[in-house]
C-alpha atoms as a PDB file:
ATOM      1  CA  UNK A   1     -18.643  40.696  38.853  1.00  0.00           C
ATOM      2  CA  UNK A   2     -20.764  37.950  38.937  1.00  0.00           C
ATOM      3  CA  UNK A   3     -22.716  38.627  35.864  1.00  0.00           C
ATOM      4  CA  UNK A   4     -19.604  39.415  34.242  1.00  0.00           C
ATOM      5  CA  UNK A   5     -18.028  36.171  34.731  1.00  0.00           C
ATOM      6  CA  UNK A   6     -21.365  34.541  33.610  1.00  0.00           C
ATOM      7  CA  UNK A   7     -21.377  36.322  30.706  1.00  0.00           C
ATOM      8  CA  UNK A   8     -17.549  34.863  30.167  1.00  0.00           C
ATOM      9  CA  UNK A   9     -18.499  31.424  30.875  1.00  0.00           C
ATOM     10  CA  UNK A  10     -21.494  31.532  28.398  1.00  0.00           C
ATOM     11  CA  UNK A  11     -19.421  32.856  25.587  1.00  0.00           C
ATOM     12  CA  UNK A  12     -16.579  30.428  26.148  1.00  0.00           C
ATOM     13  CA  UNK A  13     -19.188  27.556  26.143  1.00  0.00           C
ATOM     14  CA  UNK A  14     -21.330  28.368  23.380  1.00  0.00           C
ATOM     15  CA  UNK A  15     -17.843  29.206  20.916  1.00  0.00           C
ATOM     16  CA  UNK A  16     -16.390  25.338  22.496  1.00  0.00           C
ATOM     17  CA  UNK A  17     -19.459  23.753  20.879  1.00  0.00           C
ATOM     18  CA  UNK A  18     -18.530  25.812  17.442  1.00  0.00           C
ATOM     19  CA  UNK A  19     -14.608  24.712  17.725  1.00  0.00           C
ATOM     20  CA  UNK A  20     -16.032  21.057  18.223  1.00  0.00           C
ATOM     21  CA  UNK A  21     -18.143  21.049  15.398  1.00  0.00           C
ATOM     22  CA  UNK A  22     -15.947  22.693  13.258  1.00  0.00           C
ATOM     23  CA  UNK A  23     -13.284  20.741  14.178  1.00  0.00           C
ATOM     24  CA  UNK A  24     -14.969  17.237  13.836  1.00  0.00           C
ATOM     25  CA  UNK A  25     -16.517  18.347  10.224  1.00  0.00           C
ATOM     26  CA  UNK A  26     -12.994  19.246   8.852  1.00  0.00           C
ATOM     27  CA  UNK A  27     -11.507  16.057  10.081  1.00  0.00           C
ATOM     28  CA  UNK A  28     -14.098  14.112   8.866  1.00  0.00           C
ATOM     29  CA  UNK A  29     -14.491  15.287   5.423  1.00  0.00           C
ATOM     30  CA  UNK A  30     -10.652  15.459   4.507  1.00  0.00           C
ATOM     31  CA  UNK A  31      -9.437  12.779   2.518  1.00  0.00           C
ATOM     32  CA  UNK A  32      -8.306   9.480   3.898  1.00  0.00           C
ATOM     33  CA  UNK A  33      -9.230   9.042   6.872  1.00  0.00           C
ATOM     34  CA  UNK A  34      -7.794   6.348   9.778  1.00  0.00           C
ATOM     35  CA  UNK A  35      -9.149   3.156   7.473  1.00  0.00           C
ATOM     36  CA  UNK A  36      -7.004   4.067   4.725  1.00  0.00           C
ATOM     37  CA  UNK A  37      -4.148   3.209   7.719  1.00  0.00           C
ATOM     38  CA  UNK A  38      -5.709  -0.140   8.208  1.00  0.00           C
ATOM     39  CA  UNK A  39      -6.007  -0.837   4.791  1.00  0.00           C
ATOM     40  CA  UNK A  40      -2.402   0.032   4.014  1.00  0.00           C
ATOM     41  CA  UNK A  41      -0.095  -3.095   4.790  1.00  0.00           C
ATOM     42  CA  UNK A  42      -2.689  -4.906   2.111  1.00  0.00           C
ATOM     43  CA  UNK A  43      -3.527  -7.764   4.201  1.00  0.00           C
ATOM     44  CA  UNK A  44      -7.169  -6.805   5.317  1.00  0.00           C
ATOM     45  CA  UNK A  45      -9.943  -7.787   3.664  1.00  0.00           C
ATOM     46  CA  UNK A  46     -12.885  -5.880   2.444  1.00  0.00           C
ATOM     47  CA  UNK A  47     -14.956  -7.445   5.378  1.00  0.00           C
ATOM     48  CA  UNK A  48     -12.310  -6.892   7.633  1.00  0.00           C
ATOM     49  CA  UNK A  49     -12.486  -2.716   7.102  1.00  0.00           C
ATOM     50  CA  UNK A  50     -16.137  -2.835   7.301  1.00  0.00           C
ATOM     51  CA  UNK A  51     -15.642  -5.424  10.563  1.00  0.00           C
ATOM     52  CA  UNK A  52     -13.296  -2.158  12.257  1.00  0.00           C
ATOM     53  CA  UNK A  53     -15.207   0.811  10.834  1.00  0.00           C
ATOM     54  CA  UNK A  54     -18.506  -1.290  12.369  1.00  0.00           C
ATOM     55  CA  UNK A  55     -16.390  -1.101  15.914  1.00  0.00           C
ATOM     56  CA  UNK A  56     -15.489   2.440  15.682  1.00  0.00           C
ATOM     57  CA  UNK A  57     -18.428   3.824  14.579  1.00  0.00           C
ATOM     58  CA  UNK A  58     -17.125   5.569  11.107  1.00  0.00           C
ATOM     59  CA  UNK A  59     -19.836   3.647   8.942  1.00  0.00           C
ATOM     60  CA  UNK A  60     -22.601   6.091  10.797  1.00  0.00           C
ATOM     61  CA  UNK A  61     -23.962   9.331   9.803  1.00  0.00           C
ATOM     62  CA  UNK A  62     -21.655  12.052  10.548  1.00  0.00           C
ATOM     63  CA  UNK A  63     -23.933  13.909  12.527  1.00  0.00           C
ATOM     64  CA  UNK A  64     -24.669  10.953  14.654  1.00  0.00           C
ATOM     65  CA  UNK A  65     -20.844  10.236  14.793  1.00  0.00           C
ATOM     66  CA  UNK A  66     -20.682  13.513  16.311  1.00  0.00           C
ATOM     67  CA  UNK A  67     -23.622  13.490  19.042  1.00  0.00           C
ATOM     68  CA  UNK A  68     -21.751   9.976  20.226  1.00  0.00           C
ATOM     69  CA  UNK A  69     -19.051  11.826  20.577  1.00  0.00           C
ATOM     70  CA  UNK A  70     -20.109  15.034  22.026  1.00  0.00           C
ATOM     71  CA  UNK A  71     -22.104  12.916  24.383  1.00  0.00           C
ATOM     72  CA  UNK A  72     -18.973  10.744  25.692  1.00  0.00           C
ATOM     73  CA  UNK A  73     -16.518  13.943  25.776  1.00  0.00           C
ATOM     74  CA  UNK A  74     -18.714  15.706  28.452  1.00  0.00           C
ATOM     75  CA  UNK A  75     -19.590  12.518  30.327  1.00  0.00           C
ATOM     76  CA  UNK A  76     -15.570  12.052  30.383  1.00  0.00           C
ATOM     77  CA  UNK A  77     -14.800   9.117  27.910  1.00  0.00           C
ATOM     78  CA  UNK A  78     -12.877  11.098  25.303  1.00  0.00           C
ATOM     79  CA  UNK A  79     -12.272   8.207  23.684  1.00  0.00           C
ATOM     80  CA  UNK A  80      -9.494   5.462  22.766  1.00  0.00           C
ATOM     81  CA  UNK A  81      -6.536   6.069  20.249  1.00  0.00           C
ATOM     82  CA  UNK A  82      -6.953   4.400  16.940  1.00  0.00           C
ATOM     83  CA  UNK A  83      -3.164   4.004  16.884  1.00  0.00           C
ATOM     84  CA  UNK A  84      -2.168   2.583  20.725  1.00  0.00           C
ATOM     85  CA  UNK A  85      -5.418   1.980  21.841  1.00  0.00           C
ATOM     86  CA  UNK A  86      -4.982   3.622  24.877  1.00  0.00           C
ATOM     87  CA  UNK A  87      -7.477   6.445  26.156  1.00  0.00           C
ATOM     88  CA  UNK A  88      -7.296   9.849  25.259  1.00  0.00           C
ATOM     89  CA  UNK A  89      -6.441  11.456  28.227  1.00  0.00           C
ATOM     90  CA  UNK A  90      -3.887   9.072  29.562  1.00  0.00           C
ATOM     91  CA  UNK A  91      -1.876   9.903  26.127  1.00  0.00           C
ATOM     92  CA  UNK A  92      -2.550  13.891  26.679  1.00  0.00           C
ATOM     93  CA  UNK A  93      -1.338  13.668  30.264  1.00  0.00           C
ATOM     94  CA  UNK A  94       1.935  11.926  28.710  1.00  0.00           C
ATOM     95  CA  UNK A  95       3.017  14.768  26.709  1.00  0.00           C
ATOM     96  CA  UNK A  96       0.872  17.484  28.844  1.00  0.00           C
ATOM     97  CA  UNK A  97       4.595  18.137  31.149  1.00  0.00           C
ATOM     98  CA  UNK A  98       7.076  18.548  28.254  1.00  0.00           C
ATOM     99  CA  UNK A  99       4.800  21.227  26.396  1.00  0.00           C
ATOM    100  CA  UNK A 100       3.873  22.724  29.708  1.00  0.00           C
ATOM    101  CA  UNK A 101       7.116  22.800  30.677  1.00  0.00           C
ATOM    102  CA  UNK A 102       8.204  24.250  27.322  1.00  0.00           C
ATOM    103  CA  UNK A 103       5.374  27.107  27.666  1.00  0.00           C
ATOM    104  CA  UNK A 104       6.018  28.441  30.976  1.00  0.00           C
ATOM    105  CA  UNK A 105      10.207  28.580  30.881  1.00  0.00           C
ATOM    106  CA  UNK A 106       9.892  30.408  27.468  1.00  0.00           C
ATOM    107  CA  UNK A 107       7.098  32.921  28.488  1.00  0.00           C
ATOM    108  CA  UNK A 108       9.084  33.752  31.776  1.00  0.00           C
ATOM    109  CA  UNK A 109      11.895  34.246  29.583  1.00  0.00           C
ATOM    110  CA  UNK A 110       9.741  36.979  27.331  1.00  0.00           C
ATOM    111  CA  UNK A 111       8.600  38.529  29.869  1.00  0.00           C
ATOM    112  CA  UNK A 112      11.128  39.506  31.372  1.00  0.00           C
ATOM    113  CA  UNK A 113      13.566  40.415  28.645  1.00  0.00           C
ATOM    114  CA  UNK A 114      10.605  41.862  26.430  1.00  0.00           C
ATOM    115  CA  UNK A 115       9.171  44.058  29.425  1.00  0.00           C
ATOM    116  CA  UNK A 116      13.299  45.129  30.048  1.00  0.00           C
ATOM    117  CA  UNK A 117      13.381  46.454  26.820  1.00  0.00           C
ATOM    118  CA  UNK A 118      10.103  47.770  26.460  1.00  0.00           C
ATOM    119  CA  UNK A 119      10.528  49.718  29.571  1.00  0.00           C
ATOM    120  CA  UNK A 120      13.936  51.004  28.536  1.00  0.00           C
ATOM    121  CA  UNK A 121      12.900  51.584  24.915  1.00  0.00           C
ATOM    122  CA  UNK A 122      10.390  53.713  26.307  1.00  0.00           C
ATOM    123  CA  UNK A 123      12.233  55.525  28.503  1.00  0.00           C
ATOM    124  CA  UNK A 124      14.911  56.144  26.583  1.00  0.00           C
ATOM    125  CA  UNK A 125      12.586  56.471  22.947  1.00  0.00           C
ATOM    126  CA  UNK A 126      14.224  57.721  19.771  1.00  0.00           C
ATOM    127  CA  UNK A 127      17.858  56.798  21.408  1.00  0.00           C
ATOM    128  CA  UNK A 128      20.377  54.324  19.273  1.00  0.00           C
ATOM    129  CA  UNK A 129      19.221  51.652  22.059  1.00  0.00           C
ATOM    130  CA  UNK A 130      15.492  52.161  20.930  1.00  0.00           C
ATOM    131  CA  UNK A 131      16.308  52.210  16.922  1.00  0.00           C
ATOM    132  CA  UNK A 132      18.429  48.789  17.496  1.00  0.00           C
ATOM    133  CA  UNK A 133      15.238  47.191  19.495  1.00  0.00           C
ATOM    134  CA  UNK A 134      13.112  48.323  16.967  1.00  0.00           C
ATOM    135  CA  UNK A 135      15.004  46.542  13.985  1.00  0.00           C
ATOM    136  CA  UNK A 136      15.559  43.690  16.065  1.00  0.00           C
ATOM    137  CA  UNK A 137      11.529  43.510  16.909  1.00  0.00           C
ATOM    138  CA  UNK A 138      11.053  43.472  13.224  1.00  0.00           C
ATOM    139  CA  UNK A 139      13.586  40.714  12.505  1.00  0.00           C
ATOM    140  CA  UNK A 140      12.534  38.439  15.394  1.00  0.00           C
ATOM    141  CA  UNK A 141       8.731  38.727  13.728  1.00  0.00           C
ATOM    142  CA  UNK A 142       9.668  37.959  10.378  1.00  0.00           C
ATOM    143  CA  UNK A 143      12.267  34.553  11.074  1.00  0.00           C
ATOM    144  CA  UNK A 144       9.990  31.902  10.686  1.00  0.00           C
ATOM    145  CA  UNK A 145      10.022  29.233  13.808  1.00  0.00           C
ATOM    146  CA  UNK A 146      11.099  26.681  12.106  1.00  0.00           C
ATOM    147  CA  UNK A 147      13.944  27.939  10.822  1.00  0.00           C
ATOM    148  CA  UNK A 148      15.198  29.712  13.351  1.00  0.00           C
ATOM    149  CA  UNK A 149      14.797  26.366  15.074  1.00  0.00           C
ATOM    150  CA  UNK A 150      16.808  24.510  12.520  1.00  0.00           C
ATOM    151  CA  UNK A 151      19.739  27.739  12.597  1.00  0.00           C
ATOM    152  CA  UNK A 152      19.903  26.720  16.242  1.00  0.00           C
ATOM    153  CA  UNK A 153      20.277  23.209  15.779  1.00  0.00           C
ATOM    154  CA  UNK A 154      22.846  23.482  12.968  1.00  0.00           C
ATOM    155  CA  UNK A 155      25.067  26.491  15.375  1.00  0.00           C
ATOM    156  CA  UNK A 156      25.088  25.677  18.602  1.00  0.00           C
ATOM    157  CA  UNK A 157      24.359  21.798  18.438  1.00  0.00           C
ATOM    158  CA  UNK A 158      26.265  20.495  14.999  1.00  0.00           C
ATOM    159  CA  UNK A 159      28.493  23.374  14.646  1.00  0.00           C
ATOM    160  CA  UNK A 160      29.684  24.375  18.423  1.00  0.00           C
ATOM    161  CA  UNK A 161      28.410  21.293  20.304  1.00  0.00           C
ATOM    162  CA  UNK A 162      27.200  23.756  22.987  1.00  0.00           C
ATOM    163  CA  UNK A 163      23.188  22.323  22.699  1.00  0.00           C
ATOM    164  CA  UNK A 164      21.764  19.107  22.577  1.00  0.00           C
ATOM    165  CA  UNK A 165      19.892  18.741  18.686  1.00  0.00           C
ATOM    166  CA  UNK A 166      16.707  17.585  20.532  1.00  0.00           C
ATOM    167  CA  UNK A 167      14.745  15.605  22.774  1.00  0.00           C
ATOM    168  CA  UNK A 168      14.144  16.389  26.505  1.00  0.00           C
ATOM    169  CA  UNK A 169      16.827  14.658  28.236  1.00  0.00           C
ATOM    170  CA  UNK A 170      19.866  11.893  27.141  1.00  0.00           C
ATOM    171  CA  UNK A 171      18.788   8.451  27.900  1.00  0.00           C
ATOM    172  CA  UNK A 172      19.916   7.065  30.623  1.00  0.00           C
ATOM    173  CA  UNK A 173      19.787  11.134  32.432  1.00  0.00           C
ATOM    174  CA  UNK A 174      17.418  12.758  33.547  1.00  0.00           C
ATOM    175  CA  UNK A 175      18.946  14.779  36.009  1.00  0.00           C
ATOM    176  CA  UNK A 176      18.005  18.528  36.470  1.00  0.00           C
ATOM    177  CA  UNK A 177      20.919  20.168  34.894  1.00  0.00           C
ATOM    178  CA  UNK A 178      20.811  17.392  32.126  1.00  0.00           C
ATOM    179  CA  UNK A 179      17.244  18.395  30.940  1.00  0.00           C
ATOM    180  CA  UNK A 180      17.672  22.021  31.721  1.00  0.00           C
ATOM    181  CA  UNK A 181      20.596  21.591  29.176  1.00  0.00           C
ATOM    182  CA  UNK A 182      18.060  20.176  26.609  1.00  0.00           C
ATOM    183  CA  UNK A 183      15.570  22.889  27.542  1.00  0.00           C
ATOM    184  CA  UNK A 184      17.883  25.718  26.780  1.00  0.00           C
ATOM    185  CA  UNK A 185      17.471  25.409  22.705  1.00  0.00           C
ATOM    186  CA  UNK A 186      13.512  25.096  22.260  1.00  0.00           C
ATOM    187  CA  UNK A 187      12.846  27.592  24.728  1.00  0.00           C
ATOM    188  CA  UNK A 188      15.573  30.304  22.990  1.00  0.00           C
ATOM    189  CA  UNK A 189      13.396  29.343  19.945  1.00  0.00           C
ATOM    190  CA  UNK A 190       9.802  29.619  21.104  1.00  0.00           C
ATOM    191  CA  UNK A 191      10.576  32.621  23.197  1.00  0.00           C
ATOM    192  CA  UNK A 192      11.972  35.309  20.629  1.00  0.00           C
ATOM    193  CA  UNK A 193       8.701  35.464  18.848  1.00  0.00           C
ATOM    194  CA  UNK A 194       7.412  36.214  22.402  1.00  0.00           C
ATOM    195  CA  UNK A 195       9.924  38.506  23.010  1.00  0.00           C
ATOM    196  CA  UNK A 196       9.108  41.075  20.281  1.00  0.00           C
ATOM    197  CA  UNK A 197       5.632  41.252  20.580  1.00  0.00           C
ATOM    198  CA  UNK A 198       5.912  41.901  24.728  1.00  0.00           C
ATOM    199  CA  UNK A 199       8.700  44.031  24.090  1.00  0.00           C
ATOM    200  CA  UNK A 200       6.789  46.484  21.752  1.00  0.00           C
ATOM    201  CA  UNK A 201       3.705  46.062  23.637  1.00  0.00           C
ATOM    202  CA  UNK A 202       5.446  47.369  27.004  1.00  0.00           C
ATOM    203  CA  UNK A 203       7.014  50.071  24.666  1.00  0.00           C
ATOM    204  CA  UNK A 204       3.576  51.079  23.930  1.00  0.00           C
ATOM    205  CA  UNK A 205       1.900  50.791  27.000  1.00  0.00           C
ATOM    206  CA  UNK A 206       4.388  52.872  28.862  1.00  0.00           C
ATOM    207  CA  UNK A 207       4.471  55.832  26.337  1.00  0.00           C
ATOM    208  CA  UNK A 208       0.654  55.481  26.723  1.00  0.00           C
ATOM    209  CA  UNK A 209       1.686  55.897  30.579  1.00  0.00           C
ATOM    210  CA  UNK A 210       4.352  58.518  30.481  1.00  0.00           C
ATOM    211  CA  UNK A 211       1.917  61.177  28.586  1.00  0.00           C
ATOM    212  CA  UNK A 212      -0.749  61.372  30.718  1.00  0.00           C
ATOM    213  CA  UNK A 213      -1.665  64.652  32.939  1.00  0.00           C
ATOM    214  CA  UNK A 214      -0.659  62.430  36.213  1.00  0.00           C
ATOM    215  CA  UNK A 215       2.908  61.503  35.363  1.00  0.00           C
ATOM    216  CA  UNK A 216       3.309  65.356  34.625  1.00  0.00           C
ATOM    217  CA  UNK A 217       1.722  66.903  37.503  1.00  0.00           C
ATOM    218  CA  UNK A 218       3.937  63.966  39.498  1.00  0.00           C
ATOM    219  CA  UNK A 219       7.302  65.504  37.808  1.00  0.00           C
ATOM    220  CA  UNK A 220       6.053  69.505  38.374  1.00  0.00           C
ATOM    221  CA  UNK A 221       5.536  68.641  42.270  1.00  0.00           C
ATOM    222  CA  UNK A 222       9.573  66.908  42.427  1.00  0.00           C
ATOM    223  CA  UNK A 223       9.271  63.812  42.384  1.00  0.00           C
ATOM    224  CA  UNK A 224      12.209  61.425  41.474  1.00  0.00           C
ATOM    225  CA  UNK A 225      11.636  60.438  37.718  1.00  0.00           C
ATOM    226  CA  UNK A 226      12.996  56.927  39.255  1.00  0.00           C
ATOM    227  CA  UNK A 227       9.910  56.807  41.963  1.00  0.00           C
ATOM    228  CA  UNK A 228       7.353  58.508  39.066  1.00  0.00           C
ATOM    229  CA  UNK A 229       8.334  55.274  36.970  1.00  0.00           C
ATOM    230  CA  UNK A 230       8.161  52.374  39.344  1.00  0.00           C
ATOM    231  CA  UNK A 231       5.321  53.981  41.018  1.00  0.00           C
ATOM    232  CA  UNK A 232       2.836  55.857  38.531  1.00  0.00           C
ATOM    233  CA  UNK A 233       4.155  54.308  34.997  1.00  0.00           C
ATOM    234  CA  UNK A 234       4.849  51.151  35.664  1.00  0.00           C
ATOM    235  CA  UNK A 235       1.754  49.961  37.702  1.00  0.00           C
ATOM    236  CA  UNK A 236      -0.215  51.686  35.024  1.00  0.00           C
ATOM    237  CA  UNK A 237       1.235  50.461  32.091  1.00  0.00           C
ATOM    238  CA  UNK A 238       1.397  47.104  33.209  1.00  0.00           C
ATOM    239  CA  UNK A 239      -2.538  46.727  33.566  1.00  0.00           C
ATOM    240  CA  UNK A 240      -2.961  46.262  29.371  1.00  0.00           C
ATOM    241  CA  UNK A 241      -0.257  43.601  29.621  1.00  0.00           C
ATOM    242  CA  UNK A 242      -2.444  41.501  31.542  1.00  0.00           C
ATOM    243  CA  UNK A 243      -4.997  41.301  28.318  1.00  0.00           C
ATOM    244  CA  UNK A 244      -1.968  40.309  26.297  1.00  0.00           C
ATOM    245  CA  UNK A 245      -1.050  37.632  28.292  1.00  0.00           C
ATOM    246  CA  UNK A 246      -4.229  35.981  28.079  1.00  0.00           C
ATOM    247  CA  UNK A 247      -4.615  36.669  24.826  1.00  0.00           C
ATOM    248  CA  UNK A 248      -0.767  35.113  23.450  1.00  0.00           C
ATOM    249  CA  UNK A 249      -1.926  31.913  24.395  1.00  0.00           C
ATOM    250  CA  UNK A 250      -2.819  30.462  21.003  1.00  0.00           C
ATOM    251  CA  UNK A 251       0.350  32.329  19.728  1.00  0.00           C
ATOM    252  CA  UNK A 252       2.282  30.127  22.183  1.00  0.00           C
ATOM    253  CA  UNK A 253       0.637  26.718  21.435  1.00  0.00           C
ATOM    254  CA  UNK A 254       1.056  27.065  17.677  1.00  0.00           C
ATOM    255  CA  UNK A 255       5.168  28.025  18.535  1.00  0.00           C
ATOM    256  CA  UNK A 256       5.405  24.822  20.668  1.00  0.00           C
ATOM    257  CA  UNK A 257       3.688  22.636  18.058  1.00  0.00           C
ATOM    258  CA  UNK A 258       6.755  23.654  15.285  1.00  0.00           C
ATOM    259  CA  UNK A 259       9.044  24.011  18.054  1.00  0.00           C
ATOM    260  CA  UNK A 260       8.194  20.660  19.633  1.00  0.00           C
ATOM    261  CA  UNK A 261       8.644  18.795  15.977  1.00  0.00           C
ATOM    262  CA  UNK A 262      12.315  20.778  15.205  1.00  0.00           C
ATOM    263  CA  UNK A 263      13.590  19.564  18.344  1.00  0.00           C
ATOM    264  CA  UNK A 264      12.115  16.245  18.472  1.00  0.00           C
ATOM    265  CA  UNK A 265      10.070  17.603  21.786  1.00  0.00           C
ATOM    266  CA  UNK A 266       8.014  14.898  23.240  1.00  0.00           C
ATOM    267  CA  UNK A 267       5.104  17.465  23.923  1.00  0.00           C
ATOM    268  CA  UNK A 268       1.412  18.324  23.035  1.00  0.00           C
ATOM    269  CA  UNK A 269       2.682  19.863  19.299  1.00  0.00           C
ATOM    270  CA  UNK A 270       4.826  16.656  18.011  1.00  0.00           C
ATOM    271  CA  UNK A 271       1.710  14.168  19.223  1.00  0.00           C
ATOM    272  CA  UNK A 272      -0.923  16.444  17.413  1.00  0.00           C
ATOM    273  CA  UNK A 273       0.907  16.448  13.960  1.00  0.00           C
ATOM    274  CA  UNK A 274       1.878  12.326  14.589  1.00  0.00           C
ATOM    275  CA  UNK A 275      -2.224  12.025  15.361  1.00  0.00           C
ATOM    276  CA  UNK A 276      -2.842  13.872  11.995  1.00  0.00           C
ATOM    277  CA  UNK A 277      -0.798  12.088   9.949  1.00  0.00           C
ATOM    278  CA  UNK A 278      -2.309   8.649  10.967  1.00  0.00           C
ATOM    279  CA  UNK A 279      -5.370   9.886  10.925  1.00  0.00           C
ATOM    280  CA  UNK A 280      -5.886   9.214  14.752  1.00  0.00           C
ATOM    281  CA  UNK A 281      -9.369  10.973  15.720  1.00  0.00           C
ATOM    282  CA  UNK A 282     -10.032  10.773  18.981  1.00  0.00           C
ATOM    283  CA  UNK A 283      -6.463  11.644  20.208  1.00  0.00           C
ATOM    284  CA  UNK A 284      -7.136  14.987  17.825  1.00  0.00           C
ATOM    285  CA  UNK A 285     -10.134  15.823  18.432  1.00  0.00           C
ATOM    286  CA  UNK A 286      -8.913  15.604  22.164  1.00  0.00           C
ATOM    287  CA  UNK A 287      -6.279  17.401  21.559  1.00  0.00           C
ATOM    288  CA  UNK A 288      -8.146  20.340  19.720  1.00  0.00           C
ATOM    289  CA  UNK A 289     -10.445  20.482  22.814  1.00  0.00           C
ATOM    290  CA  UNK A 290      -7.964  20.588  25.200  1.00  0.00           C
ATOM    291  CA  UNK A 291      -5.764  23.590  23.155  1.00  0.00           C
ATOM    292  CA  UNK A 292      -9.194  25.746  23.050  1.00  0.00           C
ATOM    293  CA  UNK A 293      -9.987  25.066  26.899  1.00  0.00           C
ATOM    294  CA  UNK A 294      -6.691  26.259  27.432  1.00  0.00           C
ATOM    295  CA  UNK A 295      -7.039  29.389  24.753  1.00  0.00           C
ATOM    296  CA  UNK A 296     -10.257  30.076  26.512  1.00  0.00           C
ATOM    297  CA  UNK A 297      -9.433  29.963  29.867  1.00  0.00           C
ATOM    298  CA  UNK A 298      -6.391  32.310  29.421  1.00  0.00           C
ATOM    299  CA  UNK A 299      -8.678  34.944  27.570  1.00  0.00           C
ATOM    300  CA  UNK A 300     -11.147  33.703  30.413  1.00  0.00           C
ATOM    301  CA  UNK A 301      -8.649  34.461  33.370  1.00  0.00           C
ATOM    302  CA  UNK A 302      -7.052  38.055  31.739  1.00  0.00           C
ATOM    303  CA  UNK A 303     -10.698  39.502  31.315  1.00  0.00           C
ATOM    304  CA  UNK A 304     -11.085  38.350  34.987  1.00  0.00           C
ATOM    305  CA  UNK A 305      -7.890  39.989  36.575  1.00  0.00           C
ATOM    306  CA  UNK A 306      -8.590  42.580  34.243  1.00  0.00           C
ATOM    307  CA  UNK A 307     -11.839  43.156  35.718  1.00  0.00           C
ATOM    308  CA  UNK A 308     -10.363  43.215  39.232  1.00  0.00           C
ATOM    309  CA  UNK A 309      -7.838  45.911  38.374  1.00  0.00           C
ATOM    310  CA  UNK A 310     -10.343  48.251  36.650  1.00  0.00           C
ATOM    311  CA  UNK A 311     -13.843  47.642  38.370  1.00  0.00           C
ATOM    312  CA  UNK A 312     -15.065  49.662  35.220  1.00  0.00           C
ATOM    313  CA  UNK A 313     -14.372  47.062  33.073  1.00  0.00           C
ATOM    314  CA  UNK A 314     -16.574  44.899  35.040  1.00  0.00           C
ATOM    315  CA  UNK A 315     -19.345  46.710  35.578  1.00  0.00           C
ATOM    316  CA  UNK A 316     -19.715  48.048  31.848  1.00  0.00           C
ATOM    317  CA  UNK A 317     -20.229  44.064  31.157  1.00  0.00           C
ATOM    318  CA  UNK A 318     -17.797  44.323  28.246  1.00  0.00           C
END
């Protein structure tokens, strides 16, 4: 196990150092750039934007621009926004809770209704209740987040008045209930994407399950088809789900980033596209970093716990 987890670790670094450099060529090379925001209210003075790109370091060499900043990242300066000069990660820990918050309420949510109807579905395969989760999988994949995020808005917040249109709590309340209320709408939104894909995934995995030589020797010895499917399906098919977990990670951030900026969210998504349209670099590149940590460490943790449920999986090294 412990070369296998070595193995992990020097994969994860060595793609990191790709994402980062990747990742601080494309922002650097796009047009603009954050001295086209200083220059913008026309007051400034040539010597002026040379004065402030001489203070942030932009007149350099991009290369050397990037060792400066490589160099500060892992000695745990990640740097100081362009836009509140505040640091980095003091503004990620600001919006770290809401997206957080956001992730885990809406994956608990598709789990749980995704593995019920996967495990029905399967159970139950080729019945009306099967065709109907079927279409509906293929529906839920196709509506684009943002407008099934704008549908909500317009239904249950403009049209019923069941939902609030946004934010994470009314000013002036933040009581539980009050920004459980506000939750409700994002995580509906965020979570049906999730829904599908766990649902046909635990469709899969149990068919997968309920073919093999066990489960049939299991059933020709007497045993309760209830008992055969908590006990031998179940258990079993729930083993690949752990990869997919890991693995829906990115799926999730890149949901919360268009759900975040429908319903006004202050999370992780809404202050990466504000950063990008002012051209804010450090806050993100810091971001970026962060997201594939994150990405990493979930791929990281399911080949881990993957590892521990099948030893073979470990010992192969793969």
């Amino acid at each position: 196990m412990s070369s296998f987890l070595l193995q992990r670790l020097m994969q994860a670094l060595l793609l990191l150092l790709i994402v980062s450099m990747i990742g601080f060529a494309i922002l650097h090379l796009a047009p603009g750039g954050p001295m086209s925001q200083f220059a913008a209210g026309g007051d400034m003075t040539q010597a002026d934007l040379d004065r402030i790109a001489e203070q942030l370091g932009l007149n350099r060499p991009l290369p050397v621009q990037y060792a400066e900043w490589l160099w500060r990242m892992l000695s745990g300066d990640w740097g100081v926004s362009y836009r509140d000069q505040q640091p980095v990660l003091h503004i990620i820990a600001g919006h770290l809770g809401p997206t957080l918050e956001l992730m885990l309420t809406s994956t608990l949510l598709a789990m749980l209704i995704g593995a019920w109807i996967g495990i029905i579905g399967a159970v139950k395969r080729y019945s009306i209740f099967d065709s109907m989760a079927t279409i509906g999988t293929m529906i839920a994949l196709s509506i684009p987040t943002f407008w099934f995020g704008l549908v909500v808005i317009y239904v249950f917040s403009v049209g019923l008045g069941w939902l609030p249109s946004g934010n994470r709590f009314t000013i002036g309340d933040g009581s539980f209930l009050n920004r459980l209320h506000h939750l409700v709408g994002p995580c509906i939104v965020l979570a049906l994407v999730s829904t599908a894909v766990w649902s046909r995934y635990m469709r899969s995995s149990m068919l997968d399950v309920i073919n093999q030589d066990f489960v049939r020797t299991a059933r020709a010895k007497g045993v309760p088809e209830r008992r055969i499917l908590m006990t031998h399906v179940l258990r079993n098919a729930l083993l690949p789900m752990i990869t997919i977990t890991g693995l829906h990670v990115p799926s999730l951030l890149s949901g919360a980033l268009v759900t975040e900026t429908v319903f006004t969210w202050p999370g992780m998504g809404r202050l990466f596209l504000d950063s990008i349209s002012y051209r804010d670099y450090p806050v993100v590149m810091g971001i970026l970093m962060f997201t594939a940590v994150m990405v990493l460490l979930g791929s990281l943790l399911a080949d881990l716990l993957y590892g521990v449920a099948d030893p073979r999986i470990a010992r192969s090294g793969r």
